[in-house]
Protein backbone atom coordinates (compact mmCIF):
# COMPACT_ATOMS: atom_id res chain seq x y z
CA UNK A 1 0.00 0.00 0.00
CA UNK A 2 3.02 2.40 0.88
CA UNK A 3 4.48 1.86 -2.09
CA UNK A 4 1.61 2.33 -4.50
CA UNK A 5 0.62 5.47 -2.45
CA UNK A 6 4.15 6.77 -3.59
CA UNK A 7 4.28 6.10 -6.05
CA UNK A 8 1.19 8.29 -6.57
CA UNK A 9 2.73 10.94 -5.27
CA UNK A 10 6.11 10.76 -7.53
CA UNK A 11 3.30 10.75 -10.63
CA UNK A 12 2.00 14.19 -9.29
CA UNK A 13 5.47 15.07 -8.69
CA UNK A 14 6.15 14.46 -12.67
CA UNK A 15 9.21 11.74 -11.17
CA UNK A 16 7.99 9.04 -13.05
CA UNK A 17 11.27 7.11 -12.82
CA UNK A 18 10.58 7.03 -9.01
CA UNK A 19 6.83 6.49 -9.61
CA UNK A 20 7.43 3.42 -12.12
CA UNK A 21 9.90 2.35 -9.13
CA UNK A 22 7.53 1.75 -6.69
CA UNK A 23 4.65 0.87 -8.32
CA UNK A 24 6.71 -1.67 -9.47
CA UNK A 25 7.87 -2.45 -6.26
CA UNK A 26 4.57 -2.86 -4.97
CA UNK A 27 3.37 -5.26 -7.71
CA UNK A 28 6.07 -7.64 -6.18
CA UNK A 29 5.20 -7.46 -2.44
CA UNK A 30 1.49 -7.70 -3.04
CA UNK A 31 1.25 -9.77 -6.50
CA UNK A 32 -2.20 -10.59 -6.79
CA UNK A 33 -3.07 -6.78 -6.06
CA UNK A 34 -4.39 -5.42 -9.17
CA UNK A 35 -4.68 -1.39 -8.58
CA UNK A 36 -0.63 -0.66 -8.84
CA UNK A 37 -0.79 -2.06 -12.14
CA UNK A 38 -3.69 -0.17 -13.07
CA UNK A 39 -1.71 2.59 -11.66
CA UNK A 40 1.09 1.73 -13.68
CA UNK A 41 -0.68 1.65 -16.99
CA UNK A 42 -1.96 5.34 -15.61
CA UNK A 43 1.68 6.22 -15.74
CA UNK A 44 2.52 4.82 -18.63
CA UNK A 45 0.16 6.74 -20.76
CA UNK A 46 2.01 9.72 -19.19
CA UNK A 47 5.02 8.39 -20.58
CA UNK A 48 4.21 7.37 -23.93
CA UNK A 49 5.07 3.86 -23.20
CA UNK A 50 2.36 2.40 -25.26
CA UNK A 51 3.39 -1.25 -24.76
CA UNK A 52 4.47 -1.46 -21.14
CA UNK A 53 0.35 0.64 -20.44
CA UNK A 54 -1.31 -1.87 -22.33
CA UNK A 55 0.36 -4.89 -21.13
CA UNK A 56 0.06 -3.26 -16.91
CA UNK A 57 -3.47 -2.74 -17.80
CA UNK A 58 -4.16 -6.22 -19.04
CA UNK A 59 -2.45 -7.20 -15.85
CA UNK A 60 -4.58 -4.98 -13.80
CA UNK A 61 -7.98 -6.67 -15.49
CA UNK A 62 -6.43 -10.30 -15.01
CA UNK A 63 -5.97 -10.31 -11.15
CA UNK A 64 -9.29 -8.04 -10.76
CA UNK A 65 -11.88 -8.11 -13.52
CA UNK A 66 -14.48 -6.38 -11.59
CA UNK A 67 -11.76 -3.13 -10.75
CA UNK A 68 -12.96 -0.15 -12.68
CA UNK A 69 -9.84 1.61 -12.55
CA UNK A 70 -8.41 -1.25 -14.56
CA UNK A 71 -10.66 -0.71 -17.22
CA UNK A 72 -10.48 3.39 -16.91
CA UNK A 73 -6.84 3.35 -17.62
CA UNK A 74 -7.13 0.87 -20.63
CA UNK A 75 -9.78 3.53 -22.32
CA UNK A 76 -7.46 5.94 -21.47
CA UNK A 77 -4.51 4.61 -22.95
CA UNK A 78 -6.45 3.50 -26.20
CA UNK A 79 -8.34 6.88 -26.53
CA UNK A 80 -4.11 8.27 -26.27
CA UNK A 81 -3.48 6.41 -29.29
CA UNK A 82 -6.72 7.36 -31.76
CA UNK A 83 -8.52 4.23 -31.24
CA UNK A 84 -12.11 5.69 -29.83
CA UNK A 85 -14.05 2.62 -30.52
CA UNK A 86 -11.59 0.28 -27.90
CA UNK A 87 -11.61 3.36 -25.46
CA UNK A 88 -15.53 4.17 -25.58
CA UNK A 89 -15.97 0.00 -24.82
CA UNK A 90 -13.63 0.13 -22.08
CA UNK A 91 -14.95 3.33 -20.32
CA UNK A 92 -18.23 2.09 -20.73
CA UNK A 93 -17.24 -1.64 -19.06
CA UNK A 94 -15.84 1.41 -16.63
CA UNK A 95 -19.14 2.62 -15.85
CA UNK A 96 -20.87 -0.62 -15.54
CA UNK A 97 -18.47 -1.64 -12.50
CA UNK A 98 -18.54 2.20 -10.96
CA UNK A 99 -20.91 4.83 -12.17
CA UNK A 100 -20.27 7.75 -9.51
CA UNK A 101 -16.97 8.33 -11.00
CA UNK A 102 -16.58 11.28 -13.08
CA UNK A 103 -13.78 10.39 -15.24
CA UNK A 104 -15.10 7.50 -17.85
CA UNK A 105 -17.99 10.17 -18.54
CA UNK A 106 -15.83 13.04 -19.15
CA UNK A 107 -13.84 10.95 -21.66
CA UNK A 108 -16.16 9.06 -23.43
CA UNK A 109 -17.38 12.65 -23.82
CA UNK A 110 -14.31 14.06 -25.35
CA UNK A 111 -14.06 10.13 -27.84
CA UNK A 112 -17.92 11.64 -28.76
CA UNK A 113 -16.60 14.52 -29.73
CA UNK A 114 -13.59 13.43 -31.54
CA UNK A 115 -16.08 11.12 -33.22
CA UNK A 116 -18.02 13.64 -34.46
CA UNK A 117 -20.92 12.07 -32.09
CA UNK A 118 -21.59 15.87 -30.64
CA UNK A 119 -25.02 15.19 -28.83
CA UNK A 120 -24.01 11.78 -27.46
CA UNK A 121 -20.52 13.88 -26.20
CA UNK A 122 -22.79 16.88 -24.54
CA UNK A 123 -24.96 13.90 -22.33
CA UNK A 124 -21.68 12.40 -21.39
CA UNK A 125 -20.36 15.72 -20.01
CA UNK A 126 -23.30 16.57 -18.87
CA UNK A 127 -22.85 13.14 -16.58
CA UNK A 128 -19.10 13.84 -15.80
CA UNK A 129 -20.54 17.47 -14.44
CA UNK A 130 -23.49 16.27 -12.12
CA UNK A 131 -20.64 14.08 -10.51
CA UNK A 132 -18.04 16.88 -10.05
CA UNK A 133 -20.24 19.17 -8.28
CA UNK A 134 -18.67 20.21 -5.01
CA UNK A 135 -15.53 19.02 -5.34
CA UNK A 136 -12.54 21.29 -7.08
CA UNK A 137 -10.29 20.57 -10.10
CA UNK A 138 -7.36 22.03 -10.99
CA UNK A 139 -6.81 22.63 -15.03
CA UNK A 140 -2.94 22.09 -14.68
CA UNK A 141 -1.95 22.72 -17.98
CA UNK A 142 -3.85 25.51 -19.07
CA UNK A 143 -5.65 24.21 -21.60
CA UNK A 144 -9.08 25.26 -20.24
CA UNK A 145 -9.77 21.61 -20.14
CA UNK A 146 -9.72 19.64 -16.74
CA UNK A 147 -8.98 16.30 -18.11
CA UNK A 148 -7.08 13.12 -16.44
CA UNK A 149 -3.77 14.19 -16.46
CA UNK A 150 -4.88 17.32 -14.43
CA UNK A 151 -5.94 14.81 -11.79
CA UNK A 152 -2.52 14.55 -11.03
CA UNK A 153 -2.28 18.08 -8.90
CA UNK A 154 -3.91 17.48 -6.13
CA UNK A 155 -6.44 19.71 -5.33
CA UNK A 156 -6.81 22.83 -1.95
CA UNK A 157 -7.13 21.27 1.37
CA UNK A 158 -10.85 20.67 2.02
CA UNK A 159 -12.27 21.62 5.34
CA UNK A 160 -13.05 18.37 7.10
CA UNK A 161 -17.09 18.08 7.51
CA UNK A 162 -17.22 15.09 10.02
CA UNK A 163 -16.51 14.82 14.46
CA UNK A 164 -12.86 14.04 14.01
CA UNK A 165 -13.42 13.56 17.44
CA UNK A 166 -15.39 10.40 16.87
CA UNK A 167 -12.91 8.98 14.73
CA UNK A 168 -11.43 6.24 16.75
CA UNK A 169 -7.45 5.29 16.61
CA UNK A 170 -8.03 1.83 14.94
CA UNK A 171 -10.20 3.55 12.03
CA UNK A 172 -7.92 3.19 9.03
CA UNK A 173 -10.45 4.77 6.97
CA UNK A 174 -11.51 7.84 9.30
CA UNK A 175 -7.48 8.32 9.77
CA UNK A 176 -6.90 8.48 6.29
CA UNK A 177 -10.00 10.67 5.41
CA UNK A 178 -8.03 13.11 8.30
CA UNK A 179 -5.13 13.39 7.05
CA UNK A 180 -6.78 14.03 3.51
């Protein structure tokens, strides 16, 4: 868990070298965990490492098919490389498995729209919108476009809205949600 957490922070740190490090390293202590190869495929669409993102993700789906960050990162990559038809299928398999996330509706928005599909594109943003509400993004690279990559700044500190009080020392959870 350390590791893969680190490795997440090396990706928002733009160290990938570091990131790909430890997310490697965590594949090894905890083998049949499937998010740090999910996370690596993440990464490796950062890094134009086409092969190495395709073959993490297909890792990723093997040890947890029903992991929608598996299948996320798989659109993701394919939508990188121009091929919208693989990317809308695997954000929609995305959606099927989790659909409070924002992120497979905000790209299968943007495939819509390089598909020329614009009314299908609007409903999908529309989607990606109702589930961003009240939290804040960052647009990280100017673009006016908050897209996946600008997930990787992490966003203001949030005022805590719970009794922290309440939150008992064993509560990994409540702990972490803290120290968010």
């Amino acid at each position: 868990y350390i590791n893969n957490e680190l490795g997440i922070l090396y990706k928002q740190k733009k160290n990938f070298a570091e990131a790909e490090k430890l997310f490697l390293s965590a594949t090894q202590i905890a083998p049949s965990w499937a998010m740090p190869w999910a996370n690596l495929a993440g990464l490796y669409a950062q890094m134009n490492k086409k092969e190495s993102g395709f073959a993490a993700a297909a890792k990723a789906r093997q040890l947890q098919p029903g992991y929608q960050g598996a299948y996320l990162n798989t659109g993701v990559l394919y939508e990188k490389y121009n091929n919208f038809l693989l990317a809308e299928e695997f954000f929609r398999k995305s959606i099927l498995l989790n659909s409070r996330h924002f992120l497979p509706f905000e790209r299968l928005g943007y495939v819509y729209m390089n598909t020329t599909r614009y009314a299908q594109a609007d409903s999908f943003f529309l989607e990606a919108d109702i589930r961003k509400r009240g939290f804040n993004f960052i647009d990280s690279d100017g673009d006016g476009v908050t897209d996946h990559f600008d997930m990787e700044i992490a966003p203001p500190p949030m005022p805590c809205k719970f009794d922290t009080t309440t939150v008992r020392p064993d509560d990994i959870i409540g702990n972490f949600y803290i120290a968010l």
